[in-house]
C-alpha atoms as a PDB file:
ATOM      1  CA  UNK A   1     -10.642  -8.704  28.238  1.00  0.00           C
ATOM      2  CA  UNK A   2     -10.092 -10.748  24.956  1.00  0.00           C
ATOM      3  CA  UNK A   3     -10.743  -9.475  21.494  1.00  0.00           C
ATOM      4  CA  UNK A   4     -11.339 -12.756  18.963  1.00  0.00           C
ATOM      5  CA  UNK A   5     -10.126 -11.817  15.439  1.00  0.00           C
ATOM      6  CA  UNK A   6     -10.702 -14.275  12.615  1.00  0.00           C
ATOM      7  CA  UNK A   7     -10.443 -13.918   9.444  1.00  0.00           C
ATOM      8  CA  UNK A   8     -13.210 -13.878   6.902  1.00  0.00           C
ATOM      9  CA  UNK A   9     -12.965 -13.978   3.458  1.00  0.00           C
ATOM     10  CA  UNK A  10     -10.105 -11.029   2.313  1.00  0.00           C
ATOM     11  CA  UNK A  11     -11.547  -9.409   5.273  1.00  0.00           C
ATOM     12  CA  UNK A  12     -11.088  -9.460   9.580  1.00  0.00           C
ATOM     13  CA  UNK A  13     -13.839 -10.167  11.831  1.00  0.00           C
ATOM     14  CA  UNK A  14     -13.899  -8.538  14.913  1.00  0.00           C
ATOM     15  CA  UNK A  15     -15.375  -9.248  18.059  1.00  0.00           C
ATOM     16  CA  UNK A  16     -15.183  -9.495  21.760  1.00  0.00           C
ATOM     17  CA  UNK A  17     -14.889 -12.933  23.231  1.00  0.00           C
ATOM     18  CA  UNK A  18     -17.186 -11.911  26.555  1.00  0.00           C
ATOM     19  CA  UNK A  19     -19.651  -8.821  27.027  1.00  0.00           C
ATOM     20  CA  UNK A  20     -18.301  -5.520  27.389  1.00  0.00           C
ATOM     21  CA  UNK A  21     -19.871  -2.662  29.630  1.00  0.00           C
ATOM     22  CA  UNK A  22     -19.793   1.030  29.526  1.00  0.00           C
ATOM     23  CA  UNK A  23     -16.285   1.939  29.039  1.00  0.00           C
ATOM     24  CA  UNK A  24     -14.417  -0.554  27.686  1.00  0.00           C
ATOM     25  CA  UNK A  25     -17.174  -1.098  25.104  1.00  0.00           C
ATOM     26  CA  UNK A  26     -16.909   2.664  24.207  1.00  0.00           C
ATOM     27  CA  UNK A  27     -13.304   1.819  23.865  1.00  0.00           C
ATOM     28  CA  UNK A  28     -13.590  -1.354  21.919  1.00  0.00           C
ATOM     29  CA  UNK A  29     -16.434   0.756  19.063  1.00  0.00           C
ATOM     30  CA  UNK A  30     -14.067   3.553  18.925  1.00  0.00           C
ATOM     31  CA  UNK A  31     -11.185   0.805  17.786  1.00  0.00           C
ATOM     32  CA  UNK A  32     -13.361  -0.639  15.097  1.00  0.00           C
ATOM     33  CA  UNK A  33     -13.848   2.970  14.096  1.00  0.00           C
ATOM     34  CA  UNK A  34     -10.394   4.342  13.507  1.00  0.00           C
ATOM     35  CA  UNK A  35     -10.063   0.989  11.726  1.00  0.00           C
ATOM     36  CA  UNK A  36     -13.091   1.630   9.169  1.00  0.00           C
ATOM     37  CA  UNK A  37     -14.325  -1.364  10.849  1.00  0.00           C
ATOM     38  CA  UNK A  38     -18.338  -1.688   9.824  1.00  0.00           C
ATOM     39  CA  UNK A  39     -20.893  -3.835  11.670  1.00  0.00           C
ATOM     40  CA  UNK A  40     -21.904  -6.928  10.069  1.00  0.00           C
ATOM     41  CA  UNK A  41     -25.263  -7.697  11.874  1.00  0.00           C
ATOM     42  CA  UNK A  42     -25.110 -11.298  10.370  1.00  0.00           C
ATOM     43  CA  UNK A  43     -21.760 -12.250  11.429  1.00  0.00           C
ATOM     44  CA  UNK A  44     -22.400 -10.117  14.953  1.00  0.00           C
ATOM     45  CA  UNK A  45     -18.822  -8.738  14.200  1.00  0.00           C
ATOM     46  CA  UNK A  46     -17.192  -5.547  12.796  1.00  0.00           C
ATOM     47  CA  UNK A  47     -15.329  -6.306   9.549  1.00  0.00           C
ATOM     48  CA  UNK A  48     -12.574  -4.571   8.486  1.00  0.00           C
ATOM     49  CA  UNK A  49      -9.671  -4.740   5.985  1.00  0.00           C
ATOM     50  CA  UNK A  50      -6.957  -6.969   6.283  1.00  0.00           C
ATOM     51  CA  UNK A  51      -4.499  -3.412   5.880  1.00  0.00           C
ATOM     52  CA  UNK A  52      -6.343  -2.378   9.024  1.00  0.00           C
ATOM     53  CA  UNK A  53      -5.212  -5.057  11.162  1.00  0.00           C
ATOM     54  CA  UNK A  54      -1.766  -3.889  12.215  1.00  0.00           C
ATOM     55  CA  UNK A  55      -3.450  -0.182  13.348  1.00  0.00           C
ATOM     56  CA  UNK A  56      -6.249  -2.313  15.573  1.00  0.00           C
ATOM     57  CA  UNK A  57      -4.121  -4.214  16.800  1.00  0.00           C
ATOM     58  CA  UNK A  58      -2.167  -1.720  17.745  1.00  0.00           C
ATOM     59  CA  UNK A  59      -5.154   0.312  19.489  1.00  0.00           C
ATOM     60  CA  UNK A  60      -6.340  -2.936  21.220  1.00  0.00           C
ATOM     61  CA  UNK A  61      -3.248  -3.463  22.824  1.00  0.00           C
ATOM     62  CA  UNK A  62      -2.823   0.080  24.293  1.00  0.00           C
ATOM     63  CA  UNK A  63      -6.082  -0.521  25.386  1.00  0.00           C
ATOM     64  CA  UNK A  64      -5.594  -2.595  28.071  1.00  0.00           C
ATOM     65  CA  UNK A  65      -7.258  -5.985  25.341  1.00  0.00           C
ATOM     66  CA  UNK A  66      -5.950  -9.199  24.510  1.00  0.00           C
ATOM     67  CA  UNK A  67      -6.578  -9.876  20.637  1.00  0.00           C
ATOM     68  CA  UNK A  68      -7.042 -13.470  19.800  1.00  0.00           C
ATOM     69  CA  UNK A  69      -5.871 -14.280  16.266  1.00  0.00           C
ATOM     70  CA  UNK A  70      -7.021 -17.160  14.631  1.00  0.00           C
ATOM     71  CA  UNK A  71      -5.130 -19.343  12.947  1.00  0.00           C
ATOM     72  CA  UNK A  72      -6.484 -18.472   9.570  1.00  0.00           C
ATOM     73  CA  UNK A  73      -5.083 -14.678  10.355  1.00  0.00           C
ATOM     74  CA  UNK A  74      -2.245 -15.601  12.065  1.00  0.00           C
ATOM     75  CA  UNK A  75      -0.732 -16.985   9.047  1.00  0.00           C
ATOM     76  CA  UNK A  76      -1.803 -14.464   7.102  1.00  0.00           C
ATOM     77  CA  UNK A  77      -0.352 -12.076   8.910  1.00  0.00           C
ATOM     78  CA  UNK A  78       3.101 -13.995   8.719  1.00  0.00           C
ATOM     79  CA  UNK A  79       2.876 -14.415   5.590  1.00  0.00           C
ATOM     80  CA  UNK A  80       2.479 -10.325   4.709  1.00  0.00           C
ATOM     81  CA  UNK A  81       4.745  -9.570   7.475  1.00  0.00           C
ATOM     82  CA  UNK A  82       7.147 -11.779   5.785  1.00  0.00           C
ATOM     83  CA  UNK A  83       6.790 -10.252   2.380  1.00  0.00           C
ATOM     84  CA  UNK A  84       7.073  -7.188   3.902  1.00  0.00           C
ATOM     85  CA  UNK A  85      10.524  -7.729   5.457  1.00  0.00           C
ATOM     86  CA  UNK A  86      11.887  -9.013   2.120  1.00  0.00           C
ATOM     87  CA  UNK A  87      10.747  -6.060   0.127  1.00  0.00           C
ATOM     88  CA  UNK A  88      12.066  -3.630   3.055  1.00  0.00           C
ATOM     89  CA  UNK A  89      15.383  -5.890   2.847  1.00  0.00           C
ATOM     90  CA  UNK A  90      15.563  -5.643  -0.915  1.00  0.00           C
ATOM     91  CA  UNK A  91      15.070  -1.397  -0.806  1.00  0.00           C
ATOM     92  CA  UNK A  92      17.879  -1.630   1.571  1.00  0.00           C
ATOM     93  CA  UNK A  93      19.956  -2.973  -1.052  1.00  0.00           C
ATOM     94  CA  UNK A  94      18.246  -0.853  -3.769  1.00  0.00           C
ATOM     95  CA  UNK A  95      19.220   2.033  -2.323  1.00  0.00           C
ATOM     96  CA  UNK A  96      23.229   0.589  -1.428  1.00  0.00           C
ATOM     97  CA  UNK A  97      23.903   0.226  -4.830  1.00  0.00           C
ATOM     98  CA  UNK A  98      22.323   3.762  -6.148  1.00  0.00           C
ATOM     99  CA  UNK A  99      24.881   5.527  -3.407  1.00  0.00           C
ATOM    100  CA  UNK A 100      27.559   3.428  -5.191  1.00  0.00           C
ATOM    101  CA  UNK A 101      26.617   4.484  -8.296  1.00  0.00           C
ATOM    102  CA  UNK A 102      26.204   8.157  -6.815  1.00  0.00           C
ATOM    103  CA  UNK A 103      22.809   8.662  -6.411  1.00  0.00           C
ATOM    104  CA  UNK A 104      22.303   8.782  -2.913  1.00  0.00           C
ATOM    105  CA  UNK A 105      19.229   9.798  -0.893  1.00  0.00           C
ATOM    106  CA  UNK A 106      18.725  11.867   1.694  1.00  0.00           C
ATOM    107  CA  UNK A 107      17.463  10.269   5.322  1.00  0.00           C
ATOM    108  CA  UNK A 108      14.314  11.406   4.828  1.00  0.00           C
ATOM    109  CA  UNK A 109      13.864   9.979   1.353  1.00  0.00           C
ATOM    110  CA  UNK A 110      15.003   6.624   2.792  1.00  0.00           C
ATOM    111  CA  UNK A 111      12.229   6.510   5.498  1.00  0.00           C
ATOM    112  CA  UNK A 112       9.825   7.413   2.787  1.00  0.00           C
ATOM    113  CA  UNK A 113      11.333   4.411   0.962  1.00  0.00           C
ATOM    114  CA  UNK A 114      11.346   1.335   3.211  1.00  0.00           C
ATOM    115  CA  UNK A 115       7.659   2.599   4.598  1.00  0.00           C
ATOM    116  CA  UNK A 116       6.380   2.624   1.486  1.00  0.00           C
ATOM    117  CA  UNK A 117       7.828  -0.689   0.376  1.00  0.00           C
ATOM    118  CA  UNK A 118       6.200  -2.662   3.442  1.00  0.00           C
ATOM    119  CA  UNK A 119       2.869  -1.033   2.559  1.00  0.00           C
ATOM    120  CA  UNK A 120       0.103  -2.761   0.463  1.00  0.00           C
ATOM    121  CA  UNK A 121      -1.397   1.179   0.189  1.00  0.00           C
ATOM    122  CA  UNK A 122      -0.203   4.016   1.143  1.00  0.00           C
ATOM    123  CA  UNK A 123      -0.485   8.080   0.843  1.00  0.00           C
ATOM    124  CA  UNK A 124       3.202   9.947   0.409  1.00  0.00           C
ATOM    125  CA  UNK A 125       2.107  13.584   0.955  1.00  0.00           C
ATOM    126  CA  UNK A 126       5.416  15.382   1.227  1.00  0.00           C
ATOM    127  CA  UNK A 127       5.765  18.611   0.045  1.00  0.00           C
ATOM    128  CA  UNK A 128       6.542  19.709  -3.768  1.00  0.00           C
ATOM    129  CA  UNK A 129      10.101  19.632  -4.604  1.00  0.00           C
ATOM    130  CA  UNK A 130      11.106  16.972  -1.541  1.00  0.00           C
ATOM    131  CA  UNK A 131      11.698  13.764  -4.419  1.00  0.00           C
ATOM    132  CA  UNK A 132       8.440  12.101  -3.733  1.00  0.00           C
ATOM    133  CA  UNK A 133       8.712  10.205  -7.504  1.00  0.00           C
ATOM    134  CA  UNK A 134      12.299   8.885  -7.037  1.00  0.00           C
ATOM    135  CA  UNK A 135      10.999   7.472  -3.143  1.00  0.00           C
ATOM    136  CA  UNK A 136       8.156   5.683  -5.120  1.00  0.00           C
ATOM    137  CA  UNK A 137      10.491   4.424  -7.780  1.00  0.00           C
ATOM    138  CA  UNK A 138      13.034   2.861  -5.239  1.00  0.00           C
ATOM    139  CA  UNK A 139      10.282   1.031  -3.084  1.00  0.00           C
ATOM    140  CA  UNK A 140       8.910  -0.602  -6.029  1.00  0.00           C
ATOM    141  CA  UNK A 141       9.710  -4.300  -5.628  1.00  0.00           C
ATOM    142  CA  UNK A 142      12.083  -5.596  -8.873  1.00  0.00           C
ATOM    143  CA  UNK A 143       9.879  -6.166 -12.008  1.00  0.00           C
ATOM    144  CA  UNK A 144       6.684  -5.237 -10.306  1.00  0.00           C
ATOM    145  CA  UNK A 145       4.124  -4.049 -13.212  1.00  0.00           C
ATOM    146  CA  UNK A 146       3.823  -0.053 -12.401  1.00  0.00           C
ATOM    147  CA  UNK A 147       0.498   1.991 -13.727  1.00  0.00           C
ATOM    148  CA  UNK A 148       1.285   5.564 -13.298  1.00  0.00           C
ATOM    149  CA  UNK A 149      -1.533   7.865 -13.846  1.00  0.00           C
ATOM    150  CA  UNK A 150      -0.802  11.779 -13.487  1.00  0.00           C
ATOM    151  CA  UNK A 151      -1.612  15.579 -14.770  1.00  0.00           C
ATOM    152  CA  UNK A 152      -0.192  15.056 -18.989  1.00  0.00           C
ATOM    153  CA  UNK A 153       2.396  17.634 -17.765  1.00  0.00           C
ATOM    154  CA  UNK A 154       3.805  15.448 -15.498  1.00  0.00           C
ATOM    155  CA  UNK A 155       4.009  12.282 -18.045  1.00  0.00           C
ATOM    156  CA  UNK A 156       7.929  13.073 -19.203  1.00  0.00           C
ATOM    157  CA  UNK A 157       8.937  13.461 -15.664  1.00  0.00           C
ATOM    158  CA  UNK A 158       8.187  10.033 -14.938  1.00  0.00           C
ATOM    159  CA  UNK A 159       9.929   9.012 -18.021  1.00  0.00           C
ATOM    160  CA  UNK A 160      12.781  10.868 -17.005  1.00  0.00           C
ATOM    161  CA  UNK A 161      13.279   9.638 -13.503  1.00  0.00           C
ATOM    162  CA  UNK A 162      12.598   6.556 -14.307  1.00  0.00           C
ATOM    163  CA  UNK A 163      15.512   6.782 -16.509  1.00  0.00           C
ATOM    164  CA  UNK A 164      17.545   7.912 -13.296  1.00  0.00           C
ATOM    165  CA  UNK A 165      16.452   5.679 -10.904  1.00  0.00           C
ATOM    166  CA  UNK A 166      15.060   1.963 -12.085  1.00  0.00           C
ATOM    167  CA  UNK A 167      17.074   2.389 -16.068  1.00  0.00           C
ATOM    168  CA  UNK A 168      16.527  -1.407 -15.829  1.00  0.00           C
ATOM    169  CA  UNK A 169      12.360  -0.497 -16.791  1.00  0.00           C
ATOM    170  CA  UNK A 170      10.728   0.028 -19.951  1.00  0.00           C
ATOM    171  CA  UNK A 171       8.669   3.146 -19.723  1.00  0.00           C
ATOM    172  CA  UNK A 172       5.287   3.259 -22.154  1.00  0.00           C
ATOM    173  CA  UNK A 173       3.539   7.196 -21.897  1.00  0.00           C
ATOM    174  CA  UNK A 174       0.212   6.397 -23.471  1.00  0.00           C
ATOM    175  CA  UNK A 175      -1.480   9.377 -25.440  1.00  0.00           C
ATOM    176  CA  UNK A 176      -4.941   9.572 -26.880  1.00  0.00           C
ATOM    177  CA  UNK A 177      -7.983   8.345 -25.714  1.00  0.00           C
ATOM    178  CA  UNK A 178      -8.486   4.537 -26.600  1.00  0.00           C
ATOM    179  CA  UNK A 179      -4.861   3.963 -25.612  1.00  0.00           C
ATOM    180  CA  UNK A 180      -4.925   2.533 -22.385  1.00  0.00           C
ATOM    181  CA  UNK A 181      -3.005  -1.045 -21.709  1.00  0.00           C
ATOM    182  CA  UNK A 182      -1.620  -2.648 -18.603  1.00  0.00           C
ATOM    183  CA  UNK A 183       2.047  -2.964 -17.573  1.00  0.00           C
ATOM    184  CA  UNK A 184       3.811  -5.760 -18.041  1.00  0.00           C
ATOM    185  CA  UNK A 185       6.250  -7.391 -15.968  1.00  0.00           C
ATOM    186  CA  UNK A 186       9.310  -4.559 -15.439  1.00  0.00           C
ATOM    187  CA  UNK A 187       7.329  -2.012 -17.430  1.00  0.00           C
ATOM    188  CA  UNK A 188       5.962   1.644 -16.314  1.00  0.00           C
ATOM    189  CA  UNK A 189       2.950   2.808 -18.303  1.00  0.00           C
ATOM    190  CA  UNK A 190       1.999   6.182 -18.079  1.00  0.00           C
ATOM    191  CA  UNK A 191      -1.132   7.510 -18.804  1.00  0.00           C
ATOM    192  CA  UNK A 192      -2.398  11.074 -18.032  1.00  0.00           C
ATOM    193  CA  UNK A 193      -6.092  11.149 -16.095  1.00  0.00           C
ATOM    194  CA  UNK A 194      -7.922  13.119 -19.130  1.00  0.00           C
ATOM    195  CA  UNK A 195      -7.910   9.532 -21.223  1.00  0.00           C
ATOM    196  CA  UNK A 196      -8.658   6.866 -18.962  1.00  0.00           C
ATOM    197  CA  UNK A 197     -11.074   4.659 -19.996  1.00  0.00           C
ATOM    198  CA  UNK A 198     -14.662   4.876 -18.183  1.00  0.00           C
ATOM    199  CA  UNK A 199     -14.165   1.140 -16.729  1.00  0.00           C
ATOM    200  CA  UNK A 200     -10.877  -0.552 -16.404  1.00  0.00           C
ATOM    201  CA  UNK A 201     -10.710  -3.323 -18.992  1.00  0.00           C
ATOM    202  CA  UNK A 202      -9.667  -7.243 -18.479  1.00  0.00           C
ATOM    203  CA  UNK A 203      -6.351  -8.132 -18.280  1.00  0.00           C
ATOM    204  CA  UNK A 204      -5.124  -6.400 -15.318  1.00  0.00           C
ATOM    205  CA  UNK A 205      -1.608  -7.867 -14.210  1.00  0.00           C
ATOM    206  CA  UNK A 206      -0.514  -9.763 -10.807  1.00  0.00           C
ATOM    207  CA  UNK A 207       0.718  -7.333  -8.262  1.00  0.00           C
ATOM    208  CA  UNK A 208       0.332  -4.656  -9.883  1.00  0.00           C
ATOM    209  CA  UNK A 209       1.709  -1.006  -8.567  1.00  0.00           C
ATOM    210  CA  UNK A 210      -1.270   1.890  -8.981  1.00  0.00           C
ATOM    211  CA  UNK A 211       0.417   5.161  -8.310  1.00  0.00           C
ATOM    212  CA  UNK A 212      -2.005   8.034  -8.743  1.00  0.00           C
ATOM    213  CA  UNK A 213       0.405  11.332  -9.027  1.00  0.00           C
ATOM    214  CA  UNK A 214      -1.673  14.154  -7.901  1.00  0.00           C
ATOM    215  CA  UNK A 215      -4.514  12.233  -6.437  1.00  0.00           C
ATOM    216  CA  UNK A 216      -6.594  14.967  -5.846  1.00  0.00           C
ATOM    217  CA  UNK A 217      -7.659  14.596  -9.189  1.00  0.00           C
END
């Protein structure tokens, strides 16, 4: 049975193209569920992020569907599959020239790296101690503006692997409250969570890289 996907503002609408009965409709909600898919009773669809799509689509398939993409998606999913292959391509090279230099990374580090640089979002939950700050250094696409916001403690240890990893950024650690800027292009700030402001101000950069560093906070 065929699943029409179109896309809908920075959103996906989903919907099936024919009515579904018992099962396969308890398979099709369940889909749109995983997916944080919500039901839009004007559009009769479920909507759900565009960073959702590759995980339904996924689900759909082993289901026994046949998702319809639109041609409004379809390019948009080129397109971010296409950035995504040259940011995975560019960590690969990333990475080359930091075991030249003698910095190499272990295999598990790498994974880390190349998923995190096709991601538009992602959680790296790896234990303390395993290099979780160096893996989001390296995936960081060239001259990307970073905001990293973390415990004050950990502040100089993002300066200092910064300083190991990507030497080619300037580093900023903000201090006091009233302090807080954006990055620029090929700059980390670094601002601990006690002095964030109560609403981010204008001004917020193109692309840019929010890494919250103990986001349990």
């Amino acid at each position: 049975m065929d699943i029409n996907l179109r896309k809908h503002g920075d959103r996906v609408a989903i919907s099936p193209a024919s009515y579904l009965g018992g099962d396969r409709f308890s398979s099709y909600r369940d889909i749109c569920r995983n997916g944080s898919a919500r039901w839009n009773p004007e559009l009769r669809a479920n909507l759900a992020a565009l960073e959702s799509l590759p995980q339904i689509l996924d689900q759909l398939v082993a289901a026994g569907f046949s998702p319809n993409l639109d041609e409004a998606l379809a390019g948009t999913v080129k397109s971010v599959a296409s950035t995504a292959v040259g940011r995975i391509d560019a960590a690969e090279a990333r990475m080359a020239a930091l075991a030249e230099a003698g910095l190499p990374l272990f295999p598990y580090q790498r994974d880390g790296v190349l998923w995190l640089s096709g991601m538009r979002g992602a959680l790296l939950a790896d234990e303390q101690g395993l290099g979780k700050t160096c893996q989001v250094l390296v995936s960081t696409h060239d001259k990307t503006p970073i905001l990293v916001v973390c415990p004050a403690l950990a502040k100089g240890v993002w300066a200092r692997e910064t300083k190991k990893w990507r030497p080619e950024y300037t580093v900023s650690i903000l201090n006091g409250r009233g302090a807080f800027r954006w990055p620029g292009a090929g700059e980390i700030v670094v601002v601990n969570y006690d002095i964030l402001p109560q609403a981010p101000p204008p001004g917020c950069p193109d692309g840019l890289v929010l890494v919250a560093d103990e986001a349990q906070a």
